[in-house]
PDB file of N, CA and C in Angstrom:
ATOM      1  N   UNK A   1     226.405 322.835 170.118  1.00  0.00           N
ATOM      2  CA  UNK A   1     226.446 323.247 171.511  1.00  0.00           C
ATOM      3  C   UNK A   1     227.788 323.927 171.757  1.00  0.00           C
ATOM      4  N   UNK A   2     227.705 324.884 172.393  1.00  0.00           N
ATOM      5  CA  UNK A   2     228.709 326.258 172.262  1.00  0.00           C
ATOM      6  C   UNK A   2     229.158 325.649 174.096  1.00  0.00           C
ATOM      7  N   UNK A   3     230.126 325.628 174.108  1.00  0.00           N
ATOM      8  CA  UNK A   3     230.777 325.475 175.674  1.00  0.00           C
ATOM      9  C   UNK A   3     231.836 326.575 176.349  1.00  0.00           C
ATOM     10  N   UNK A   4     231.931 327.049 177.504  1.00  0.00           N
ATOM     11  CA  UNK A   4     232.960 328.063 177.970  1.00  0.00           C
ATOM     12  C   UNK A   4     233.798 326.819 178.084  1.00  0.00           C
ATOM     13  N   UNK A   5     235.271 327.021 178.128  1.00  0.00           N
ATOM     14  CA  UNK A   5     236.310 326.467 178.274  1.00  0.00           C
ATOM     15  C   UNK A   5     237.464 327.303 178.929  1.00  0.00           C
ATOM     16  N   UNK A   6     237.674 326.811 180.191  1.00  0.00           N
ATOM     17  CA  UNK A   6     238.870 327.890 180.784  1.00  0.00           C
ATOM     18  C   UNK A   6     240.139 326.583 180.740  1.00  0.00           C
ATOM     19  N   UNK A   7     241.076 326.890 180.349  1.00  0.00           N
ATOM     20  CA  UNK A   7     242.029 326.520 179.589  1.00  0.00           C
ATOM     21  C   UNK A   7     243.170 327.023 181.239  1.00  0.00           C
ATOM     22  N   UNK A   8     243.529 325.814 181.835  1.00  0.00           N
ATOM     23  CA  UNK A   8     244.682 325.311 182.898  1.00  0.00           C
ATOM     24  C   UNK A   8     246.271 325.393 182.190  1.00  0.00           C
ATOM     25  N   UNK A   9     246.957 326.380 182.169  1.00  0.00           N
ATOM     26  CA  UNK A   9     248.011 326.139 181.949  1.00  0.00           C
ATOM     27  C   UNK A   9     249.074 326.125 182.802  1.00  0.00           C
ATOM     28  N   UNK A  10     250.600 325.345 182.524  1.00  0.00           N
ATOM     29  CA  UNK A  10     251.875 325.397 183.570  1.00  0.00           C
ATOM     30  C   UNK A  10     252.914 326.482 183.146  1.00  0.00           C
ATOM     31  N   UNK A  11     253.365 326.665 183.809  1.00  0.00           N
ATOM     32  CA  UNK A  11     254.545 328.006 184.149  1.00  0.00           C
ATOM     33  C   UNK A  11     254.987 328.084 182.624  1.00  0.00           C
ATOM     34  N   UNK A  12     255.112 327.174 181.916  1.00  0.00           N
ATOM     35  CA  UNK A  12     255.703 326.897 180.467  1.00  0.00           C
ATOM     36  C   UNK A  12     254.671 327.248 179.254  1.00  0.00           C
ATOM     37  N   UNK A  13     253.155 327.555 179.743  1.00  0.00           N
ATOM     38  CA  UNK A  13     252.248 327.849 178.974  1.00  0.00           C
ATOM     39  C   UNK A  13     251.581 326.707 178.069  1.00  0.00           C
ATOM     40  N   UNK A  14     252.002 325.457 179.254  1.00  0.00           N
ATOM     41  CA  UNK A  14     251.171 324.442 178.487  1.00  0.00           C
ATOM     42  C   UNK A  14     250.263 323.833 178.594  1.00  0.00           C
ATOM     43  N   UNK A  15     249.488 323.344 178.153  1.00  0.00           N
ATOM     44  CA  UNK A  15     248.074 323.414 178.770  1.00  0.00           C
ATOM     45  C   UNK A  15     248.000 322.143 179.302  1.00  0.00           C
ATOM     46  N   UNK A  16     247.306 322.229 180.749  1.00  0.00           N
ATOM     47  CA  UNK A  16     247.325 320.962 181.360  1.00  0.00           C
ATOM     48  C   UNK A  16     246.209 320.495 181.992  1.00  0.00           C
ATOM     49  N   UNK A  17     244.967 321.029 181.824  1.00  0.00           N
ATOM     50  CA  UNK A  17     243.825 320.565 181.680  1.00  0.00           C
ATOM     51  C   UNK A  17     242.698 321.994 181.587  1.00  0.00           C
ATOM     52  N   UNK A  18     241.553 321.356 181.472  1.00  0.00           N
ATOM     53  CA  UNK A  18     240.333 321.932 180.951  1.00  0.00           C
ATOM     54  C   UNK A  18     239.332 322.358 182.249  1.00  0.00           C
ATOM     55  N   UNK A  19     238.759 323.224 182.489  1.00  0.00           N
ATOM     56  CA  UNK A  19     237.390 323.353 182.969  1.00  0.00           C
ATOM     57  C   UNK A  19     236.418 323.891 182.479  1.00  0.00           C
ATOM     58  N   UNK A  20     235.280 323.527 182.969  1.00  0.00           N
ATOM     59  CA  UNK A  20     234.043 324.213 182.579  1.00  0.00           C
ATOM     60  C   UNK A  20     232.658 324.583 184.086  1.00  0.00           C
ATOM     61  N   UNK A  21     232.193 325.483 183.128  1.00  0.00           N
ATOM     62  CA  UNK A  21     231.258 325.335 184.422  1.00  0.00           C
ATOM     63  C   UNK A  21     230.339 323.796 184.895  1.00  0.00           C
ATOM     64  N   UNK A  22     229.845 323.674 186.146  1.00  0.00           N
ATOM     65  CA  UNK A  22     229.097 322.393 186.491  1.00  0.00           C
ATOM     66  C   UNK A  22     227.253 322.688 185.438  1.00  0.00           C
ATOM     67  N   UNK A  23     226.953 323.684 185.174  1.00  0.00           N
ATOM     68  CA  UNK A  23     225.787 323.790 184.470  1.00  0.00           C
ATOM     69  C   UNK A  23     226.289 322.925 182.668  1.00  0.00           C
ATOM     70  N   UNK A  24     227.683 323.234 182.525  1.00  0.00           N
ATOM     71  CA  UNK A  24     227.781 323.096 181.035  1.00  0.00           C
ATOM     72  C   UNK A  24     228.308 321.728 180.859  1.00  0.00           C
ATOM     73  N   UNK A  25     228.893 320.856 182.271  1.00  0.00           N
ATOM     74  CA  UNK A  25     229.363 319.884 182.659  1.00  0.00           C
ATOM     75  C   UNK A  25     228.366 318.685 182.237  1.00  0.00           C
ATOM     76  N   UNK A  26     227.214 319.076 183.137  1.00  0.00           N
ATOM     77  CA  UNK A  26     225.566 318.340 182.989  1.00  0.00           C
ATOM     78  C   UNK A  26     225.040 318.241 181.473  1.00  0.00           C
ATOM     79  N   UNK A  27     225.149 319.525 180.971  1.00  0.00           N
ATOM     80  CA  UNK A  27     224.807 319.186 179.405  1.00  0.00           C
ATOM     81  C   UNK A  27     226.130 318.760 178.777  1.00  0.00           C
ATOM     82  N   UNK A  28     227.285 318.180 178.605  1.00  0.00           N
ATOM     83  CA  UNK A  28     227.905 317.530 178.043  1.00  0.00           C
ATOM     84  C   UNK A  28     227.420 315.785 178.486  1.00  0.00           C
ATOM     85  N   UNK A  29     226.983 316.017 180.092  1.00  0.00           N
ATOM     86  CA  UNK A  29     226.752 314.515 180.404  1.00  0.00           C
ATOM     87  C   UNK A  29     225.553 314.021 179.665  1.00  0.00           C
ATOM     88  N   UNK A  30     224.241 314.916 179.484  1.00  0.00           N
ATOM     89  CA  UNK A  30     223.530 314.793 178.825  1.00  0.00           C
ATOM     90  C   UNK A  30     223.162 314.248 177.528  1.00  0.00           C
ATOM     91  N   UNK A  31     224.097 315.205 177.071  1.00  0.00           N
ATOM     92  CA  UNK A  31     224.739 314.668 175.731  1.00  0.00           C
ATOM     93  C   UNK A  31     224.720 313.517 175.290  1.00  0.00           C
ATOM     94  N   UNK A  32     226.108 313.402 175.945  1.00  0.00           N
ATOM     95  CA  UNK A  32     226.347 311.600 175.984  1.00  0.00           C
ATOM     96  C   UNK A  32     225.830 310.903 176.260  1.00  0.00           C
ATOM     97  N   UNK A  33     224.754 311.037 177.429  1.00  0.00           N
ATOM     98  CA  UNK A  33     223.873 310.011 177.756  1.00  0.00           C
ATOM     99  C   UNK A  33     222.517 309.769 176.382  1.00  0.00           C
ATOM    100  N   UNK A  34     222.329 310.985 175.787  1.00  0.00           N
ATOM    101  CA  UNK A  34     221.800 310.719 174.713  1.00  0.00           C
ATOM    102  C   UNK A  34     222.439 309.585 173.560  1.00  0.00           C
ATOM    103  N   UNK A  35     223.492 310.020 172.808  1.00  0.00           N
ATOM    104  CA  UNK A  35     224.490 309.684 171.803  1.00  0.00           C
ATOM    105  C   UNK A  35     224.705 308.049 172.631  1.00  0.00           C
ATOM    106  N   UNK A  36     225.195 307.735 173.641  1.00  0.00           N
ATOM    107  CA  UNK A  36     224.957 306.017 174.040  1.00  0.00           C
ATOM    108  C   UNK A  36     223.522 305.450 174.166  1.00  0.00           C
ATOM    109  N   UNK A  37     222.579 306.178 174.211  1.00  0.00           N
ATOM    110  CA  UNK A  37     221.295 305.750 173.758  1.00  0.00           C
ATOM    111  C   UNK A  37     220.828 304.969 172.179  1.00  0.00           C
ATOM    112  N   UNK A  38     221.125 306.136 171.481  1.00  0.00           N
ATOM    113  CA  UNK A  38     221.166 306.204 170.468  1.00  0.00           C
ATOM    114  C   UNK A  38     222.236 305.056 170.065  1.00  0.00           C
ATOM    115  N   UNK A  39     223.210 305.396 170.410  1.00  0.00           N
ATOM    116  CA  UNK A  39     224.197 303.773 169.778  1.00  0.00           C
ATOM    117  C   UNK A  39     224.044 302.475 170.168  1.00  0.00           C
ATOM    118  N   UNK A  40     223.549 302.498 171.509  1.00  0.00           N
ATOM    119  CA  UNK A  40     222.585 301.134 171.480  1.00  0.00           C
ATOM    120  C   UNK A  40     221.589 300.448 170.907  1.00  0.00           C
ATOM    121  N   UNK A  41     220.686 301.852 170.964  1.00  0.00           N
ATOM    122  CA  UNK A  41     219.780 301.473 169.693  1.00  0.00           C
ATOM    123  C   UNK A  41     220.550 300.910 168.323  1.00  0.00           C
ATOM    124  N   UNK A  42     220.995 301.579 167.967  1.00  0.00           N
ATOM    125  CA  UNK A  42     221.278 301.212 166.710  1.00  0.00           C
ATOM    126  C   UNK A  42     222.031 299.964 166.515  1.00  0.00           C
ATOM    127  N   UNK A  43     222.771 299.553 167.971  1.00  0.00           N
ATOM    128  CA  UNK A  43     223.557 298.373 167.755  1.00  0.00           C
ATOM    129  C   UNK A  43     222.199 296.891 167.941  1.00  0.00           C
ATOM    130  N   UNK A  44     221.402 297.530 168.907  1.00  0.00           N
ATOM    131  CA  UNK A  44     220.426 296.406 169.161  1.00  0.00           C
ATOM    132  C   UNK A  44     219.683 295.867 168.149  1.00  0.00           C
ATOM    133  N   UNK A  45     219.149 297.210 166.787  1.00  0.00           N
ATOM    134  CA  UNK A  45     218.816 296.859 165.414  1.00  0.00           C
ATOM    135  C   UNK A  45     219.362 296.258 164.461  1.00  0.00           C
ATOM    136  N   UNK A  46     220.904 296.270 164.868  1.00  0.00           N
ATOM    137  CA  UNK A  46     221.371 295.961 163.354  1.00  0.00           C
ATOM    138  C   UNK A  46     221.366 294.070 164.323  1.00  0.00           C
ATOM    139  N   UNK A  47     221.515 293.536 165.049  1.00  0.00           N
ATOM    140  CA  UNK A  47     221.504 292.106 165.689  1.00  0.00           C
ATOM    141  C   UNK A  47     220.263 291.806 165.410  1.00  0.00           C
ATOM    142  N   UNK A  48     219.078 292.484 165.492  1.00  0.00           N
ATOM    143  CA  UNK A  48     217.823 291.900 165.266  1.00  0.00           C
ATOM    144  C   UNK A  48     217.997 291.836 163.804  1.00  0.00           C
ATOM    145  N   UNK A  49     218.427 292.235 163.239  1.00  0.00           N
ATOM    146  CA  UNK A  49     218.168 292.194 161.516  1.00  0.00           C
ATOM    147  C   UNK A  49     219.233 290.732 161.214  1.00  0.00           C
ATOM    148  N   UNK A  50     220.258 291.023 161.973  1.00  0.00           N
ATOM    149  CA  UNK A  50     220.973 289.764 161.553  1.00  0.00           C
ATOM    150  C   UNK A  50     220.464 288.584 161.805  1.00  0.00           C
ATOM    151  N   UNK A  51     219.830 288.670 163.464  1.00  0.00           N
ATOM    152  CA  UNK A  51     218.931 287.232 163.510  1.00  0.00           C
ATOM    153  C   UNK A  51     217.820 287.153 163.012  1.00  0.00           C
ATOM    154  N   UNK A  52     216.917 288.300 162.169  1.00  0.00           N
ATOM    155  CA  UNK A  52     215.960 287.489 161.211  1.00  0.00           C
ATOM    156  C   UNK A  52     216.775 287.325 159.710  1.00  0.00           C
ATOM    157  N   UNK A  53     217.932 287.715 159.425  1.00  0.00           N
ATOM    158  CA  UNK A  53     218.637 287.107 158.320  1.00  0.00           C
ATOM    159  C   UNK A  53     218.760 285.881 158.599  1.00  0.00           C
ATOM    160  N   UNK A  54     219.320 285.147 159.726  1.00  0.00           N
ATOM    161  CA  UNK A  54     219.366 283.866 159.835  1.00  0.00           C
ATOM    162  C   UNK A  54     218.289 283.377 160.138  1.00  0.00           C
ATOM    163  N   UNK A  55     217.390 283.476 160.542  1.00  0.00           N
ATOM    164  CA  UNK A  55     216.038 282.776 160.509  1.00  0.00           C
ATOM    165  C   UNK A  55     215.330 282.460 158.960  1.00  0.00           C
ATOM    166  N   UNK A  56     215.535 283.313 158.310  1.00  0.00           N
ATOM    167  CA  UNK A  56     214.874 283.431 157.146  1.00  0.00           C
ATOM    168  C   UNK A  56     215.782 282.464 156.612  1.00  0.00           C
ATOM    169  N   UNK A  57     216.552 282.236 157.095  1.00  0.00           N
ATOM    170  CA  UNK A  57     218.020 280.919 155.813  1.00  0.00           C
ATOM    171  C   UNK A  57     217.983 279.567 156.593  1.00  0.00           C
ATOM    172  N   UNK A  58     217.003 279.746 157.783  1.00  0.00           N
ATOM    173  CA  UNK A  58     216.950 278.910 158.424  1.00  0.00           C
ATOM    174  C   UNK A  58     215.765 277.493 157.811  1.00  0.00           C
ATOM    175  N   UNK A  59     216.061 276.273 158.222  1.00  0.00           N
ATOM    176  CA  UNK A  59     214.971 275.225 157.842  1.00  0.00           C
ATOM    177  C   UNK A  59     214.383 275.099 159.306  1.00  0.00           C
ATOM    178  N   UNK A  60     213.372 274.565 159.064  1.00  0.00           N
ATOM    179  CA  UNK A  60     212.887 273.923 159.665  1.00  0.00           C
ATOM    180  C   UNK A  60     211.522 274.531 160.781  1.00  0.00           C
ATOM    181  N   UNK A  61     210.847 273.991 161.808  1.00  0.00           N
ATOM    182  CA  UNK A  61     209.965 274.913 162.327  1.00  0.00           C
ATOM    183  C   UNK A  61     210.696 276.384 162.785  1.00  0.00           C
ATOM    184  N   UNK A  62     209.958 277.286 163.230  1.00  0.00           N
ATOM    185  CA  UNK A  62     210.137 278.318 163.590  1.00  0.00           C
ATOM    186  C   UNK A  62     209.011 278.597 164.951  1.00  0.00           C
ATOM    187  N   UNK A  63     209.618 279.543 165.547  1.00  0.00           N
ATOM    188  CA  UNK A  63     208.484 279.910 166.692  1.00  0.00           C
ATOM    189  C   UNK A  63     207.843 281.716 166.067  1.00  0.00           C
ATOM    190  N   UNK A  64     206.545 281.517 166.908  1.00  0.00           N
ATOM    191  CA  UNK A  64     205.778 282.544 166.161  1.00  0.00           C
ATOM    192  C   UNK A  64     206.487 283.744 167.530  1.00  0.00           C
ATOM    193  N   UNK A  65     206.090 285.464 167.602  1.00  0.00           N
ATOM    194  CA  UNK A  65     206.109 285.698 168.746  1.00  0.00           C
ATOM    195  C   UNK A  65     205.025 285.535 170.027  1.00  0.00           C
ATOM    196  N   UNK A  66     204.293 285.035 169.224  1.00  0.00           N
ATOM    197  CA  UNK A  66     203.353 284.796 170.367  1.00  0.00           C
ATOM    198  C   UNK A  66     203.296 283.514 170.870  1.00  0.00           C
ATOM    199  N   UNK A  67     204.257 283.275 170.242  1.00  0.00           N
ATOM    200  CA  UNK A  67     204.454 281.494 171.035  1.00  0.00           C
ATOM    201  C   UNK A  67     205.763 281.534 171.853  1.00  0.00           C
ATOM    202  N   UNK A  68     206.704 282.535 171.393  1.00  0.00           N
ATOM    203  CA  UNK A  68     207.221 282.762 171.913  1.00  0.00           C
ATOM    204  C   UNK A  68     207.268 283.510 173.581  1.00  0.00           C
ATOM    205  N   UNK A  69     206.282 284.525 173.419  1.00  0.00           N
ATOM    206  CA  UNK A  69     205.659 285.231 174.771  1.00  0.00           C
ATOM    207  C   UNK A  69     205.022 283.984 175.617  1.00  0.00           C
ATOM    208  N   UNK A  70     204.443 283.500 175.052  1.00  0.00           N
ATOM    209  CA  UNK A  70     203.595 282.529 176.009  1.00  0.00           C
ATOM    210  C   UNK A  70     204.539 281.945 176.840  1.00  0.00           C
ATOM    211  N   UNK A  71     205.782 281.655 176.416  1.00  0.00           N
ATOM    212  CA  UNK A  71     206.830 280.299 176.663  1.00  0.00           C
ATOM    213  C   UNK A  71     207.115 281.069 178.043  1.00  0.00           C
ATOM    214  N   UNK A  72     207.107 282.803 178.187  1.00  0.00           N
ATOM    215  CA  UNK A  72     207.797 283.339 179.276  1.00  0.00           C
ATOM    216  C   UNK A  72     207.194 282.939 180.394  1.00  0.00           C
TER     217      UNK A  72
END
């Protein structure tokens, strides 16, 4: 993704902040709102894998998911 960037500088030629247009603003928010999707996902998978690692090392009864649903 290609962005305009108008570049804020001070009397000294240093740059002191960024703009963009509000159309290119929305697709950066976009963006991100994708990419934290996505990293949730991926964080929510790797916890489910860890708690059927411990289930599986686990003794004793276990609940099914459908015994589990019922319980709700």
């Amino acid at each position: 993704m290609k962005i305009g960037l108008q570049y804020v500088n001070d009397a000294n030629g240093n740059t002191q902040a960024v703009q963009l247009s509000l159309v290119e603003w929305k697709k950066v928010l976009n963006k991100l709102k994708k990419y934290e999707q996505a990293l949730k996902l991926k964080s929510d998978l790797e916890e489910a894998l860890e708690q059927v690692s411990v289930l599986k090392n686990t003794k004793g009864q276990k609940q099914t998911l459908n015994e589990f649903l019922n319980d709700l």
